[in-house]
C-alpha atoms as a PDB file:
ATOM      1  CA  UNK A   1      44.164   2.805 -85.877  1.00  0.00           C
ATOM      2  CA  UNK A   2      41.943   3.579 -89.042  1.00  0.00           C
ATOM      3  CA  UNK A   3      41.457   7.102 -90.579  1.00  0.00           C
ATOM      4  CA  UNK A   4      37.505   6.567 -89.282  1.00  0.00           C
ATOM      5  CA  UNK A   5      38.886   5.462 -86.332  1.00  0.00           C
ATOM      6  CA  UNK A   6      40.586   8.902 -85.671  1.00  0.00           C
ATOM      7  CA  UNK A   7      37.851  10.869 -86.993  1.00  0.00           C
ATOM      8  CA  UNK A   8      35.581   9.674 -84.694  1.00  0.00           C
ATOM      9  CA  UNK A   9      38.140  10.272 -81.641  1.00  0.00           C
ATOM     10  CA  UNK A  10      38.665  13.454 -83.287  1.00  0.00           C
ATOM     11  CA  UNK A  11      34.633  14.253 -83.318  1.00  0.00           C
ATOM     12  CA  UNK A  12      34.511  12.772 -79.690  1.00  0.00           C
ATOM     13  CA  UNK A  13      36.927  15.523 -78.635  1.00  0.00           C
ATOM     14  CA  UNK A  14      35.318  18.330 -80.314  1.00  0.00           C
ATOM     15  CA  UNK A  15      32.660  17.929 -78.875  1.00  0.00           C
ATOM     16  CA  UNK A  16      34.263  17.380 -75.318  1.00  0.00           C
ATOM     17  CA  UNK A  17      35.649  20.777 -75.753  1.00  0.00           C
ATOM     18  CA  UNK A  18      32.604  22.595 -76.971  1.00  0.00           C
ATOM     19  CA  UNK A  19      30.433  20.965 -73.818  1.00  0.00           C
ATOM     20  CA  UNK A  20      33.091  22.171 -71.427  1.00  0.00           C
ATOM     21  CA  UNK A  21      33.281  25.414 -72.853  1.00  0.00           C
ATOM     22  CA  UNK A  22      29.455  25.731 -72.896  1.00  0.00           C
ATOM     23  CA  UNK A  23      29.600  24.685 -69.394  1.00  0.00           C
ATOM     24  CA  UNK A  24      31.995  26.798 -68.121  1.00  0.00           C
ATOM     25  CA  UNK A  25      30.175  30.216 -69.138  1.00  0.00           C
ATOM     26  CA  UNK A  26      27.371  29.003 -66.726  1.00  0.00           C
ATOM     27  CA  UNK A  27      29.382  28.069 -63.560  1.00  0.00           C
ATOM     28  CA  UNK A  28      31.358  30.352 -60.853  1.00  0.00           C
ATOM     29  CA  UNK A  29      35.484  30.551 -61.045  1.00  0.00           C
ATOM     30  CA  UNK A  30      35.350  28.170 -58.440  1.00  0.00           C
ATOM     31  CA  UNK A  31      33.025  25.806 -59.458  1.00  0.00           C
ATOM     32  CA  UNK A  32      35.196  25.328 -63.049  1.00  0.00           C
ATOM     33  CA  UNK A  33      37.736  23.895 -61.069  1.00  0.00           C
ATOM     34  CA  UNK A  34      35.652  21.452 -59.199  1.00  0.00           C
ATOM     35  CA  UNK A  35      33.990  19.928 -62.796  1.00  0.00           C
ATOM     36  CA  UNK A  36      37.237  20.991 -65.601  1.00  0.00           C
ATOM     37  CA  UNK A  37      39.646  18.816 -66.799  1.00  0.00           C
ATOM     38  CA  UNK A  38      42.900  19.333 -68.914  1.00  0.00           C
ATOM     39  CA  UNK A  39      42.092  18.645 -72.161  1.00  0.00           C
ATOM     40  CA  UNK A  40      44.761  16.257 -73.114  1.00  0.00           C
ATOM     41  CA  UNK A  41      45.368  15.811 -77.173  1.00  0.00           C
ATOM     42  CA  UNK A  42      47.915  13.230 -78.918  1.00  0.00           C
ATOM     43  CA  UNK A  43      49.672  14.701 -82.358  1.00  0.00           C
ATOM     44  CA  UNK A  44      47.592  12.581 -84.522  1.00  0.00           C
ATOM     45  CA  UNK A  45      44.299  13.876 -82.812  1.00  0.00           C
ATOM     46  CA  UNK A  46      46.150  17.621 -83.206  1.00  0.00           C
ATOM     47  CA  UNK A  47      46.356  16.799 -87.287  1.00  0.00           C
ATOM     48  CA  UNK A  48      42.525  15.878 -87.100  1.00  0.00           C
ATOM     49  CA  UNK A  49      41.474  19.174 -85.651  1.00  0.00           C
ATOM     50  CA  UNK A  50      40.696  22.732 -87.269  1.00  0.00           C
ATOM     51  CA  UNK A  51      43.186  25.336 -85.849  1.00  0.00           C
ATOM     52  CA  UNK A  52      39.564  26.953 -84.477  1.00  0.00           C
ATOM     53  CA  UNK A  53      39.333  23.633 -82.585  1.00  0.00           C
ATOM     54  CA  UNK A  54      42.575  23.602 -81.068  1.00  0.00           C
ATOM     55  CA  UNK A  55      42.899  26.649 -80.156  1.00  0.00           C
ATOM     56  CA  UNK A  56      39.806  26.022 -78.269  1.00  0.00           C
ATOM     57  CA  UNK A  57      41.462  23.412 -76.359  1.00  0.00           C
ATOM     58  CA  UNK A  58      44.154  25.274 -75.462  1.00  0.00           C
ATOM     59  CA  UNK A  59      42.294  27.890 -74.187  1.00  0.00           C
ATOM     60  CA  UNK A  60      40.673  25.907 -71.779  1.00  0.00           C
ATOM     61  CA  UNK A  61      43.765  24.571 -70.787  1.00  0.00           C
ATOM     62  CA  UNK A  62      45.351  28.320 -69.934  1.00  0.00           C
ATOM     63  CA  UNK A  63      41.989  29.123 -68.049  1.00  0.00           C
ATOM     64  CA  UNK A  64      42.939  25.770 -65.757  1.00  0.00           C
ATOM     65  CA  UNK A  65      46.166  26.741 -65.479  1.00  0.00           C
ATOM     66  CA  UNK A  66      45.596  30.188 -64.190  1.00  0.00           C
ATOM     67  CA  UNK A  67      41.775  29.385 -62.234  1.00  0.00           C
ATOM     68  CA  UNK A  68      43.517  25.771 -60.792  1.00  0.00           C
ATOM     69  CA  UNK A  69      46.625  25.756 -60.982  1.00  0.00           C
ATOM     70  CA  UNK A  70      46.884  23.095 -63.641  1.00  0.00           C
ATOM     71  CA  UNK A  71      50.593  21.883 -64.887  1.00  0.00           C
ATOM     72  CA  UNK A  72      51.325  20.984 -68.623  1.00  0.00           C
END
């Protein structure tokens, strides 16, 4: 896979995560668990990312784990 190649996964993502986290301030606890997903990243997506961005992910990922019981 091409370095454009990754940098378009890696915008894809980014912008995954900011929908889901713009989503998620609008819906009840209950209703995140009924339209959230984990948020599932590779290493070389991790290297594309700002630390901003992946932190973002991750947060999302603790909120599923705690709201729905998600598993690493």
């Amino acid at each position: 896979m091409g370095k454009r190649a990754l940098i378009g996964m890696a915008n894809i993502i980014v912008k995954i995560v900011l929908l889901t986290f713009l989503l998620s301030g609008c819906v009840t606890s209950g209703s995140f668990c009924k339209i959230a997903k984990p948020i599932r990243l590779t290493e070389q997506t991790i290297d594309q990312l700002t630390d901003r961005e992946v932190e973002q992910a991750l947060s999302h990922n603790l909120k599923g784990q705690k709201l729905c019981g998600w598993r690493p």
